[in-house]
Every structure is written in C-alpha cells, then in structure tokens.
PDB file of N, CA and C in Angstrom:
ATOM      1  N   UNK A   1       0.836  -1.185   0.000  1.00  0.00           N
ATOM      2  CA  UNK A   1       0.000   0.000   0.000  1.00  0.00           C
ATOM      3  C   UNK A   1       0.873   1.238   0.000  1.00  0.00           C
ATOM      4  N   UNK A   2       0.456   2.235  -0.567  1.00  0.00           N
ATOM      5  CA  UNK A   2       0.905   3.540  -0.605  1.00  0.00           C
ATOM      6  C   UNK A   2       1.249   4.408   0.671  1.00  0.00           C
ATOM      7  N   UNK A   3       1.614   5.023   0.700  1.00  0.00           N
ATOM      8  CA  UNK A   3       1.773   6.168   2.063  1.00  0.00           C
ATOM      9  C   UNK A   3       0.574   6.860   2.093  1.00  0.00           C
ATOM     10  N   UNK A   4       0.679   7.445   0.867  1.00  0.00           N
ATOM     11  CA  UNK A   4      -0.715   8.233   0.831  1.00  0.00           C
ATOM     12  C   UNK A   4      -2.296   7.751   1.271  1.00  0.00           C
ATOM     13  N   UNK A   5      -2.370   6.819   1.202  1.00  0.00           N
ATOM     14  CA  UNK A   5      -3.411   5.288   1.075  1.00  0.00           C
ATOM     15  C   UNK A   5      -3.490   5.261   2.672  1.00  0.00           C
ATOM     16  N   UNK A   6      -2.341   5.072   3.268  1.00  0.00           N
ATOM     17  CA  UNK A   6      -2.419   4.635   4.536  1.00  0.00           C
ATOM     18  C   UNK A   6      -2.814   5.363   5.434  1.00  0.00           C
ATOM     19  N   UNK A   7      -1.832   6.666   5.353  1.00  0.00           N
ATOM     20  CA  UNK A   7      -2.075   8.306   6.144  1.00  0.00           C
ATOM     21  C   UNK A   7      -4.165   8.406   6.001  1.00  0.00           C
ATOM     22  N   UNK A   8      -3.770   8.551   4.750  1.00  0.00           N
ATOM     23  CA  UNK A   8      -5.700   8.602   4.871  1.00  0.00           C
ATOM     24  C   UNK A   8      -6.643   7.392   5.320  1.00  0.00           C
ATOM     25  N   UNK A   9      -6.251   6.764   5.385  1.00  0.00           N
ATOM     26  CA  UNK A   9      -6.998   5.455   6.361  1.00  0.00           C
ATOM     27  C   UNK A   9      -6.625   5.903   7.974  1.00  0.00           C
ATOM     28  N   UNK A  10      -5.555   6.486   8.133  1.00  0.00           N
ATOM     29  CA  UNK A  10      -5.197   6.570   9.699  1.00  0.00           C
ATOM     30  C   UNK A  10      -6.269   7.944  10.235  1.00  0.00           C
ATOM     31  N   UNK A  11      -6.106   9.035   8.971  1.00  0.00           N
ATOM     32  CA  UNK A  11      -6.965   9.800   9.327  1.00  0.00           C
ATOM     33  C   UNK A  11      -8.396   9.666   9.426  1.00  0.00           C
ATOM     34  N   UNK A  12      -8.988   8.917   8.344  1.00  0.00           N
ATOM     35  CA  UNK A  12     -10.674   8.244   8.698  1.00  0.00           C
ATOM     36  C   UNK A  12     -10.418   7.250   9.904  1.00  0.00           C
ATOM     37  N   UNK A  13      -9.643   6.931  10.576  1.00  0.00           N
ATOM     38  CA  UNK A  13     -10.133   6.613  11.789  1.00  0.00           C
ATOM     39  C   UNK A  13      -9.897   6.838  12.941  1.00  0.00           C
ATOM     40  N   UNK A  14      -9.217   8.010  12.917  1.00  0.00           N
ATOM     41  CA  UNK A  14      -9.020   8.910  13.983  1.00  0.00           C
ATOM     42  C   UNK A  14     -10.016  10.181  13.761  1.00  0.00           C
ATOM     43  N   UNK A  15     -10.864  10.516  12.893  1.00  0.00           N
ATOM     44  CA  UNK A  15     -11.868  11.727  13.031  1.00  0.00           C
ATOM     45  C   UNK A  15     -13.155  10.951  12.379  1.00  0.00           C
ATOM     46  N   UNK A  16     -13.124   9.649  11.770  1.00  0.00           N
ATOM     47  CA  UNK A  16     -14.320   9.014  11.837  1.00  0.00           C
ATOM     48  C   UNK A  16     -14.908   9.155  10.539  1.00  0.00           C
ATOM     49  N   UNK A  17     -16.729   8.706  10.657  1.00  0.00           N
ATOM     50  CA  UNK A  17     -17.594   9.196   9.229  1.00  0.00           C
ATOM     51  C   UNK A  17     -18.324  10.301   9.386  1.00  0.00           C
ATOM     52  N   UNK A  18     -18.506  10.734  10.744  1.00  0.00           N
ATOM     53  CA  UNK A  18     -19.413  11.871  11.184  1.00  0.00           C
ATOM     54  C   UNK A  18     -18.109  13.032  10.077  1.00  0.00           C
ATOM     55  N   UNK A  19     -17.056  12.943   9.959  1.00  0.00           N
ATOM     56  CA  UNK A  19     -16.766  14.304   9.552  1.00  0.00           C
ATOM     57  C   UNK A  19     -16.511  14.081   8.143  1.00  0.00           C
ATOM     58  N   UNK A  20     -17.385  13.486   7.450  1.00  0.00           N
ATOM     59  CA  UNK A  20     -16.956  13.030   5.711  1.00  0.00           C
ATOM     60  C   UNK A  20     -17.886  13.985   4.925  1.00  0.00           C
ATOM     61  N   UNK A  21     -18.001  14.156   3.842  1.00  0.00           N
ATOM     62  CA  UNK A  21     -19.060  14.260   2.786  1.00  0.00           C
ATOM     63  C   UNK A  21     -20.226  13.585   2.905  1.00  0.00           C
ATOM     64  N   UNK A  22     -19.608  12.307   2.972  1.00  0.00           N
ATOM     65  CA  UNK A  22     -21.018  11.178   2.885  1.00  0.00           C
ATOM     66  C   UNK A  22     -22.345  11.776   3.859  1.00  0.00           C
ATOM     67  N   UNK A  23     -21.142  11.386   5.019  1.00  0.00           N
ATOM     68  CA  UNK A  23     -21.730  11.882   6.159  1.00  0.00           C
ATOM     69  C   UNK A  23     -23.268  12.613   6.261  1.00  0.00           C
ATOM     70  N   UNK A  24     -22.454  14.038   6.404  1.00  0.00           N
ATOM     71  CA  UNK A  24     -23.600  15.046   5.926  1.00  0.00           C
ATOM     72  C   UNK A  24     -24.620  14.909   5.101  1.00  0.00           C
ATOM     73  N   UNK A  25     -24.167  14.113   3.516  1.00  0.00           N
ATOM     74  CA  UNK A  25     -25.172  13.622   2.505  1.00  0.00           C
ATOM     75  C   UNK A  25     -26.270  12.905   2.977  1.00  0.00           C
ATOM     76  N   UNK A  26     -25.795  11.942   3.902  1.00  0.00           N
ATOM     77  CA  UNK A  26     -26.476  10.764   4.151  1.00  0.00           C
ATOM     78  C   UNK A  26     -27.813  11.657   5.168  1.00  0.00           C
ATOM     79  N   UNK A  27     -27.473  12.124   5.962  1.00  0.00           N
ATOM     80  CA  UNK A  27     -28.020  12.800   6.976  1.00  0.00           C
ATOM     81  C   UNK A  27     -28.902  14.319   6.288  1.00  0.00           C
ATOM     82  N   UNK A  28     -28.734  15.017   4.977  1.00  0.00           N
ATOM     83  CA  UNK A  28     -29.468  15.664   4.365  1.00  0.00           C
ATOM     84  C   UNK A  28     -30.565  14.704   3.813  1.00  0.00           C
ATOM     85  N   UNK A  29     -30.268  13.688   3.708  1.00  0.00           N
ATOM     86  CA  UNK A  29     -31.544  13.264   2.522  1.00  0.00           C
ATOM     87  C   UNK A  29     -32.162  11.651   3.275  1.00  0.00           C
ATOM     88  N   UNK A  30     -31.817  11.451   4.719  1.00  0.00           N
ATOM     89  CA  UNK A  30     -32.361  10.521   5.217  1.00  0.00           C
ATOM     90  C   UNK A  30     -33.887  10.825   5.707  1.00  0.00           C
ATOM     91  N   UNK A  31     -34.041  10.069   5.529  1.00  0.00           N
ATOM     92  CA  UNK A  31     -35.897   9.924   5.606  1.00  0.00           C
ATOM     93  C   UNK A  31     -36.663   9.206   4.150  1.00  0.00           C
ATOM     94  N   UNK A  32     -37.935   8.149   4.622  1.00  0.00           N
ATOM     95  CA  UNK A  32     -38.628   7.751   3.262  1.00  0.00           C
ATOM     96  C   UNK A  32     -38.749   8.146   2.013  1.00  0.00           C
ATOM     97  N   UNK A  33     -39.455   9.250   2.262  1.00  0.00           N
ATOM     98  CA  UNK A  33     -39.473   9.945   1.227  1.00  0.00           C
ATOM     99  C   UNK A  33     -38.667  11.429   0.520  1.00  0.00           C
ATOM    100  N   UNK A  34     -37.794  11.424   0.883  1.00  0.00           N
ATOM    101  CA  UNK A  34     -36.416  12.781   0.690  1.00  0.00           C
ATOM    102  C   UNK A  34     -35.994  12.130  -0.432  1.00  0.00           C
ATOM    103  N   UNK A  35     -35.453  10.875  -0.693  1.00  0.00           N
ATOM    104  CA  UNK A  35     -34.797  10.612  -2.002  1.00  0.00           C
ATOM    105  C   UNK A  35     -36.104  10.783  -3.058  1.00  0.00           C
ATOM    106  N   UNK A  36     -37.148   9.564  -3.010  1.00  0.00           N
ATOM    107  CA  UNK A  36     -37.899   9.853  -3.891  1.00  0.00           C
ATOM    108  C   UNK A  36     -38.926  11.596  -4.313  1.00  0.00           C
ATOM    109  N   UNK A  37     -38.721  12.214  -3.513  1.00  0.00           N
ATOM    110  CA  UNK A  37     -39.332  13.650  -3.795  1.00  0.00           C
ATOM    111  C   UNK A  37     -37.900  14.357  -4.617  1.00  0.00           C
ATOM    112  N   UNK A  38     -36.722  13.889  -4.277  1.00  0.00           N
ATOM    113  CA  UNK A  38     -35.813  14.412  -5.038  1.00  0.00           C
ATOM    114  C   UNK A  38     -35.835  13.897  -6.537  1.00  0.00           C
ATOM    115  N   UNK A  39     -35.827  12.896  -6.625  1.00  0.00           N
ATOM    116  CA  UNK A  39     -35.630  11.861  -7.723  1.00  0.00           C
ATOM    117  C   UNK A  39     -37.049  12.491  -8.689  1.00  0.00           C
ATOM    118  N   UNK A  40     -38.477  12.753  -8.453  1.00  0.00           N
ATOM    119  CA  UNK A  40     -39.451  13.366  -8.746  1.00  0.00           C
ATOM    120  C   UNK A  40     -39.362  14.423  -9.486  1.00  0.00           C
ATOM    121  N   UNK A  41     -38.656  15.676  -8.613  1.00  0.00           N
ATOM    122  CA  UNK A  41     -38.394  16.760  -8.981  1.00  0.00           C
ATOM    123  C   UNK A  41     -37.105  16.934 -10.259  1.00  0.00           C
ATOM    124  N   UNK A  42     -36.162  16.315 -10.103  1.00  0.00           N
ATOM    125  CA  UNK A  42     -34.931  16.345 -11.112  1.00  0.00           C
ATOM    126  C   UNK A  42     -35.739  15.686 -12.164  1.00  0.00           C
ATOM    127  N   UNK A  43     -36.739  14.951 -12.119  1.00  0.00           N
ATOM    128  CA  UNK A  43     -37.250  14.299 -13.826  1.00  0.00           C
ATOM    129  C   UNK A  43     -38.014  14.918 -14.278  1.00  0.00           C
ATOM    130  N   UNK A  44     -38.980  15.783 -13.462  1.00  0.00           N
ATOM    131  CA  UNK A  44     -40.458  16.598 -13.601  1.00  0.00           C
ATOM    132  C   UNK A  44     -40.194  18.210 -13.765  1.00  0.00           C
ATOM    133  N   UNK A  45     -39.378  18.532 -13.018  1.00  0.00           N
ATOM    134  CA  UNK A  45     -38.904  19.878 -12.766  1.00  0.00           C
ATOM    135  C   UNK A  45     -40.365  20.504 -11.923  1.00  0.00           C
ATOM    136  N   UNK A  46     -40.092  21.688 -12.016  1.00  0.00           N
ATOM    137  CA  UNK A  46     -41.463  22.176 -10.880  1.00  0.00           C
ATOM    138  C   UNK A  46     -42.777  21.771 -10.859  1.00  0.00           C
ATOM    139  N   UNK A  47     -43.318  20.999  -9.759  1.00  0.00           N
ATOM    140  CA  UNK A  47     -44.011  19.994  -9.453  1.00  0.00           C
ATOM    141  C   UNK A  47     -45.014  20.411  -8.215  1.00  0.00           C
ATOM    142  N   UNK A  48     -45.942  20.096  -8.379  1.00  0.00           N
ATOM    143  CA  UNK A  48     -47.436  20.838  -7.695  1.00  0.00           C
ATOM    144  C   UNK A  48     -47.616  19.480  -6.634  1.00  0.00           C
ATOM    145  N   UNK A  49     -48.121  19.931  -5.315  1.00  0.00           N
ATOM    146  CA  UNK A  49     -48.188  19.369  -4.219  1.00  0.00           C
ATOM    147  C   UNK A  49     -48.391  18.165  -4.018  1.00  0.00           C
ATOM    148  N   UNK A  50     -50.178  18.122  -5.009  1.00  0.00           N
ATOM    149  CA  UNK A  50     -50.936  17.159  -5.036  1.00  0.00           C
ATOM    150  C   UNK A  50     -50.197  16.212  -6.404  1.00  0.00           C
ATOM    151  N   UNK A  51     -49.874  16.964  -7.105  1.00  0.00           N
ATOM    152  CA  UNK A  51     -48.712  15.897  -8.150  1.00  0.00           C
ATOM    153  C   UNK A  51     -47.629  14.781  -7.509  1.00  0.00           C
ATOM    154  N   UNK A  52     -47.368  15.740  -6.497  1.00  0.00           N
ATOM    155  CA  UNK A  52     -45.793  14.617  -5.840  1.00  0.00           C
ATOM    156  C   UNK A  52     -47.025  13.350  -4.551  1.00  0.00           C
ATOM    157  N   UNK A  53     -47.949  14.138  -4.309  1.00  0.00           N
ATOM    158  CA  UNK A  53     -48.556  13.312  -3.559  1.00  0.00           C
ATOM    159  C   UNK A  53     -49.280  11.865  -4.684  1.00  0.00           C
ATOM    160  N   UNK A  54     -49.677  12.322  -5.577  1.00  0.00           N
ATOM    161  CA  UNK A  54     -49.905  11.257  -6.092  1.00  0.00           C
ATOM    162  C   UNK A  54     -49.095  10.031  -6.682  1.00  0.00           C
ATOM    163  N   UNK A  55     -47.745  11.064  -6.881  1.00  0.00           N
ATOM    164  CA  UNK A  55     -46.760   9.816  -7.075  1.00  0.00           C
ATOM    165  C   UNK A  55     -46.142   8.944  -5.686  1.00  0.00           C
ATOM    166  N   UNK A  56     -46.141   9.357  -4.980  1.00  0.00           N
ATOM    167  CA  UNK A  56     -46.048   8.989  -3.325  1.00  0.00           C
ATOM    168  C   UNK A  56     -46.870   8.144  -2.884  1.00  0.00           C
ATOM    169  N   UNK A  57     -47.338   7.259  -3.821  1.00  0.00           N
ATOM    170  CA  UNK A  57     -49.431   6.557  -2.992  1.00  0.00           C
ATOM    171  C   UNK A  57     -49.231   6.360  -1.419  1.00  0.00           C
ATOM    172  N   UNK A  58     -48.182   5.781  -0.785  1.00  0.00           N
ATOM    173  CA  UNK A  58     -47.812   5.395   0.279  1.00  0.00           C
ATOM    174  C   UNK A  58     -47.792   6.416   1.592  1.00  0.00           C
ATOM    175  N   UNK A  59     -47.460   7.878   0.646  1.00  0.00           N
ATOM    176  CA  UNK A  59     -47.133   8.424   1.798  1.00  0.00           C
ATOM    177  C   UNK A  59     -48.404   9.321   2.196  1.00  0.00           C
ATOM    178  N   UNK A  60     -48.732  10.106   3.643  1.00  0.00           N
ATOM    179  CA  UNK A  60     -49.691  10.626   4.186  1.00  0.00           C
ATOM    180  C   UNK A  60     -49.310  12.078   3.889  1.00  0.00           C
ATOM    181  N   UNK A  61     -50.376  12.575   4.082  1.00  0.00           N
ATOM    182  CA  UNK A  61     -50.138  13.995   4.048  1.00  0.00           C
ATOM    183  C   UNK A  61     -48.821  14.399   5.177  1.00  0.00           C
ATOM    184  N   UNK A  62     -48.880  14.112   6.137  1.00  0.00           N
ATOM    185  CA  UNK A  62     -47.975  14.872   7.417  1.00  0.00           C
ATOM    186  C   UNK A  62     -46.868  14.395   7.160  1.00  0.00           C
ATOM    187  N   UNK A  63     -46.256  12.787   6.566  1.00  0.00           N
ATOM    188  CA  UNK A  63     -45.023  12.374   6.063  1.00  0.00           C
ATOM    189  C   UNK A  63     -44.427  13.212   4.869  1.00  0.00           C
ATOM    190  N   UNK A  64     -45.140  13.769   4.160  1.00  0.00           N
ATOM    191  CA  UNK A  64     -44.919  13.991   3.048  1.00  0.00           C
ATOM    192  C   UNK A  64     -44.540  15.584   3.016  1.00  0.00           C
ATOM    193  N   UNK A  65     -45.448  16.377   3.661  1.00  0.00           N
ATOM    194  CA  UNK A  65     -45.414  17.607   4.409  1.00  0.00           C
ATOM    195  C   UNK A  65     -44.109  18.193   5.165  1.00  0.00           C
ATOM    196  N   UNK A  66     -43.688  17.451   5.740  1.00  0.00           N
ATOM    197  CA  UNK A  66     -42.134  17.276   6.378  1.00  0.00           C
ATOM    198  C   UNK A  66     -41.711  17.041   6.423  1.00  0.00           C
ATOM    199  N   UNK A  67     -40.937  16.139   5.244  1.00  0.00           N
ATOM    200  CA  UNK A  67     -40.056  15.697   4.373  1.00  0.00           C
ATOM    201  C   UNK A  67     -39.889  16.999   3.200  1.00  0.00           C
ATOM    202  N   UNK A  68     -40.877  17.725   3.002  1.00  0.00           N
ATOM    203  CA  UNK A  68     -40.505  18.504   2.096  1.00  0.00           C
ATOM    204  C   UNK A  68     -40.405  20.037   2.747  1.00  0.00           C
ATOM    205  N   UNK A  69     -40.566  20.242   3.868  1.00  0.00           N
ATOM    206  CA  UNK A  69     -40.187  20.978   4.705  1.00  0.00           C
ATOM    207  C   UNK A  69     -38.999  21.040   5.396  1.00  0.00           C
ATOM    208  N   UNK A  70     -38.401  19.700   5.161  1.00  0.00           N
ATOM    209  CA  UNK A  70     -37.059  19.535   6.221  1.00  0.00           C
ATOM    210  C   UNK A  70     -35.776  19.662   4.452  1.00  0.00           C
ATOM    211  N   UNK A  71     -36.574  19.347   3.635  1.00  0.00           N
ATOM    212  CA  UNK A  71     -35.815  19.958   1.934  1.00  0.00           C
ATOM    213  C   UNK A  71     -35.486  21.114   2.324  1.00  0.00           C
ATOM    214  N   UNK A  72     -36.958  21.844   2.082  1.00  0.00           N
ATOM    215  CA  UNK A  72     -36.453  23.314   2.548  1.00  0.00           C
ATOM    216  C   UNK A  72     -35.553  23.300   3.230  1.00  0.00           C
ATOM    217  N   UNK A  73     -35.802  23.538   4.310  1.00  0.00           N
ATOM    218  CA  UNK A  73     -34.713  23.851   5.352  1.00  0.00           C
ATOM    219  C   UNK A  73     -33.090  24.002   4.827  1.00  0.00           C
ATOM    220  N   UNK A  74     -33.140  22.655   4.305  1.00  0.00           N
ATOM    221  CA  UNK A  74     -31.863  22.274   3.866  1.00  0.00           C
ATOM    222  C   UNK A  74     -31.299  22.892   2.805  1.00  0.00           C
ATOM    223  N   UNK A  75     -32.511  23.672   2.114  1.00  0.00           N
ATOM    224  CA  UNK A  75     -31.869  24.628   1.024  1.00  0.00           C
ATOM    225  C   UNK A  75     -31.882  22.985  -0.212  1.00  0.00           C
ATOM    226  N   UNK A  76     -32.247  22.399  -0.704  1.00  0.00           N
ATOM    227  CA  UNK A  76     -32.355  21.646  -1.416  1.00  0.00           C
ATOM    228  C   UNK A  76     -33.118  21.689  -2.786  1.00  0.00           C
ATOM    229  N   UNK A  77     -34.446  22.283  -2.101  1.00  0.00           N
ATOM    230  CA  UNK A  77     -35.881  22.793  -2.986  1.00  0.00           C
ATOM    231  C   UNK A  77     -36.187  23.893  -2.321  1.00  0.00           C
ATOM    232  N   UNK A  78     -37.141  24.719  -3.612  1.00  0.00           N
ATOM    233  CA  UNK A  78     -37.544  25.867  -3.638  1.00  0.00           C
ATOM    234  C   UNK A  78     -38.704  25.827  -3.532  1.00  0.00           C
ATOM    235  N   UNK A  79     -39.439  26.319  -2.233  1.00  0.00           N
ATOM    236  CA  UNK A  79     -41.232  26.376  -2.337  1.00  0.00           C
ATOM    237  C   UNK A  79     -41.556  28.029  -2.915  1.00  0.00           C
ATOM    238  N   UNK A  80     -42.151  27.690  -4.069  1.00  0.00           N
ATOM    239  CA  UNK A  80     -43.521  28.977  -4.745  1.00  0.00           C
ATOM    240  C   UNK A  80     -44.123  28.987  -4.833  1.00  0.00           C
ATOM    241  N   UNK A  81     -44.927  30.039  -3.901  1.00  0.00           N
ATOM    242  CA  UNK A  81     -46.000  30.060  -3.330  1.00  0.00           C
ATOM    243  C   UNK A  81     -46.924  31.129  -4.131  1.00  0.00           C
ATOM    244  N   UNK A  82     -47.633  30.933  -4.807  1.00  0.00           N
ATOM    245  CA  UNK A  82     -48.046  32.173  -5.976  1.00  0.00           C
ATOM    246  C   UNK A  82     -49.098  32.750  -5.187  1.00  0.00           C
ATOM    247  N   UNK A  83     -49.645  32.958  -3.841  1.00  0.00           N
ATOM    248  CA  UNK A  83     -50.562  33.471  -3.630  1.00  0.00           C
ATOM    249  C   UNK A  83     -51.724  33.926  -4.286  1.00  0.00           C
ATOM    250  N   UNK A  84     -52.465  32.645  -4.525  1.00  0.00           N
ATOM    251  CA  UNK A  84     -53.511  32.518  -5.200  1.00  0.00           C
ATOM    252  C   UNK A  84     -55.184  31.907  -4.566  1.00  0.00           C
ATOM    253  N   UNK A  85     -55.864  31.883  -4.482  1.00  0.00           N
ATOM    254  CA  UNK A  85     -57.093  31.275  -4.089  1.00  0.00           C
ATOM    255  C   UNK A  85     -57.703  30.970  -5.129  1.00  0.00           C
ATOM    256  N   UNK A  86     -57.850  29.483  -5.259  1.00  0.00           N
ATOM    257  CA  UNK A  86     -57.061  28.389  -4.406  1.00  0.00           C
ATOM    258  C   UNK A  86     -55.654  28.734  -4.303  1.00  0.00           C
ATOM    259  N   UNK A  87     -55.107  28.088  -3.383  1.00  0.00           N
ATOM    260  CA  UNK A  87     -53.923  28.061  -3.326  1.00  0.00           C
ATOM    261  C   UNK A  87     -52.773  27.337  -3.845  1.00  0.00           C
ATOM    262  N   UNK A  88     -51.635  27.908  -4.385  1.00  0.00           N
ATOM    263  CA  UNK A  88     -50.910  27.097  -5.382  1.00  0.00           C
ATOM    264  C   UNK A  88     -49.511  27.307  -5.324  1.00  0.00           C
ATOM    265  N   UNK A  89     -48.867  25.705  -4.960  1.00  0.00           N
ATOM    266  CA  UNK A  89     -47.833  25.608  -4.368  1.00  0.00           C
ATOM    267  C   UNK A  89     -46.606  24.892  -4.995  1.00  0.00           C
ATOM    268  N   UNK A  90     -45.651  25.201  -5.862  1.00  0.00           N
ATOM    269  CA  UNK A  90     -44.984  24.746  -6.761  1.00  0.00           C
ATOM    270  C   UNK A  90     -43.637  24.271  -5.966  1.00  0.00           C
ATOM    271  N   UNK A  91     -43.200  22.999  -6.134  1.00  0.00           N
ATOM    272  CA  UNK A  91     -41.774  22.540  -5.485  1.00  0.00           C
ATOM    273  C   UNK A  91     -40.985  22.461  -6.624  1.00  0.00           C
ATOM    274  N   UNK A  92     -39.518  22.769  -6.560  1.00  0.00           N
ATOM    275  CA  UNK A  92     -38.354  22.742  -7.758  1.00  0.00           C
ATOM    276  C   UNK A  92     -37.179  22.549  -7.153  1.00  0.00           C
ATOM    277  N   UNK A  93     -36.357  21.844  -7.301  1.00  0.00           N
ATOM    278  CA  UNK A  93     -35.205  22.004  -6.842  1.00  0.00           C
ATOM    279  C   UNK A  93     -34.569  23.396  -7.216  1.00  0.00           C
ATOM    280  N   UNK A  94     -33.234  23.531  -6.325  1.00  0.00           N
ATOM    281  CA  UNK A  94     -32.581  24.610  -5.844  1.00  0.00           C
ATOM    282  C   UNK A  94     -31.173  24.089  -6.391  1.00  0.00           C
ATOM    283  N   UNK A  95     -30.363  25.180  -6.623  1.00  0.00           N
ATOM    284  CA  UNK A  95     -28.706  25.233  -7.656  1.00  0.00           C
ATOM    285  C   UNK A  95     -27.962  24.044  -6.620  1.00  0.00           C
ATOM    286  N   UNK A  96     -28.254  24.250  -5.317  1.00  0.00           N
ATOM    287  CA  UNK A  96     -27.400  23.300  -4.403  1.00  0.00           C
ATOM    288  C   UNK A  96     -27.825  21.741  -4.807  1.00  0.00           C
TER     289      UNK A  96
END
C-alpha cells in the first residue's frame, strides 16, 4: 500500500464518518421519502403538491409535508408560493 493510502486510512479513523461528505449527505436526505421527492423533482422539474402526492401513494399527508419541509430547510428545494385562491404551491429544486 501507498503512504498516501495509509495516512488517509489513519486519518478516517481517527476523526471518523461523522466528519466526511457522505456523512452530511447521508443525513441531508435521510428519511422515506427525501430521495424519492428528489428523484421526482430532477425528472419533472417544478411539481405541484398534489402531483408529488400522487406519485407517493404510500405516503400521508404529514409524512410527506415534512419531508418537504425539512428539503427546505436544507436549502435543497424551492417552495412557490403564488398566492392565489385556491392556493398554489410549486416545489423545484434549488442550484445546491
């Protein structure tokens, strides 16, 4: 094995996976439905509430609701909110 090879094996296990890329990745997009609302949006592009809910059959309103609220958060997707009556609520992913 390499030096280089090794040094970096000594360092992943002296500071671990909590401080990787993965890491963080894994922990942005954990939950049921976070991958598939992502996976949705990158094929569909801006995508209406009751649209992602119907592709979701499984999921409930409140699962589904905060999973795409905890997106937000994360800066992942973009909620547009056109202030309309009815009301009309467009999800898109975000440059990140």
């Amino acid at each position: 094995m390499s030096e280089k090879f090794k040094d970096e094996q000594r360092r992943f296990a002296l500071n671990g996976i909590k401080n990787t890329g993965f890491y963080y990745t894994k922990s942005i997009t954990e939950g049921k439905y976070k991958l598939p609302i992502l996976y949705c949006l990158q094929l569909d592009g801006p995508t209406r509430y009751n649209e992602l809910q119907r592709k979701m059959e499984t999921a409930t309103f409140r699962s589904l609701s905060k999973a795409l609220k905890e997106l937000e958060a994360d800066g992942l997707i973009i909620r547009k909110d056109y202030g309309e009556i009815p009301p009309r609520v467009e999800y898109s992913l975000s440059d990140r």
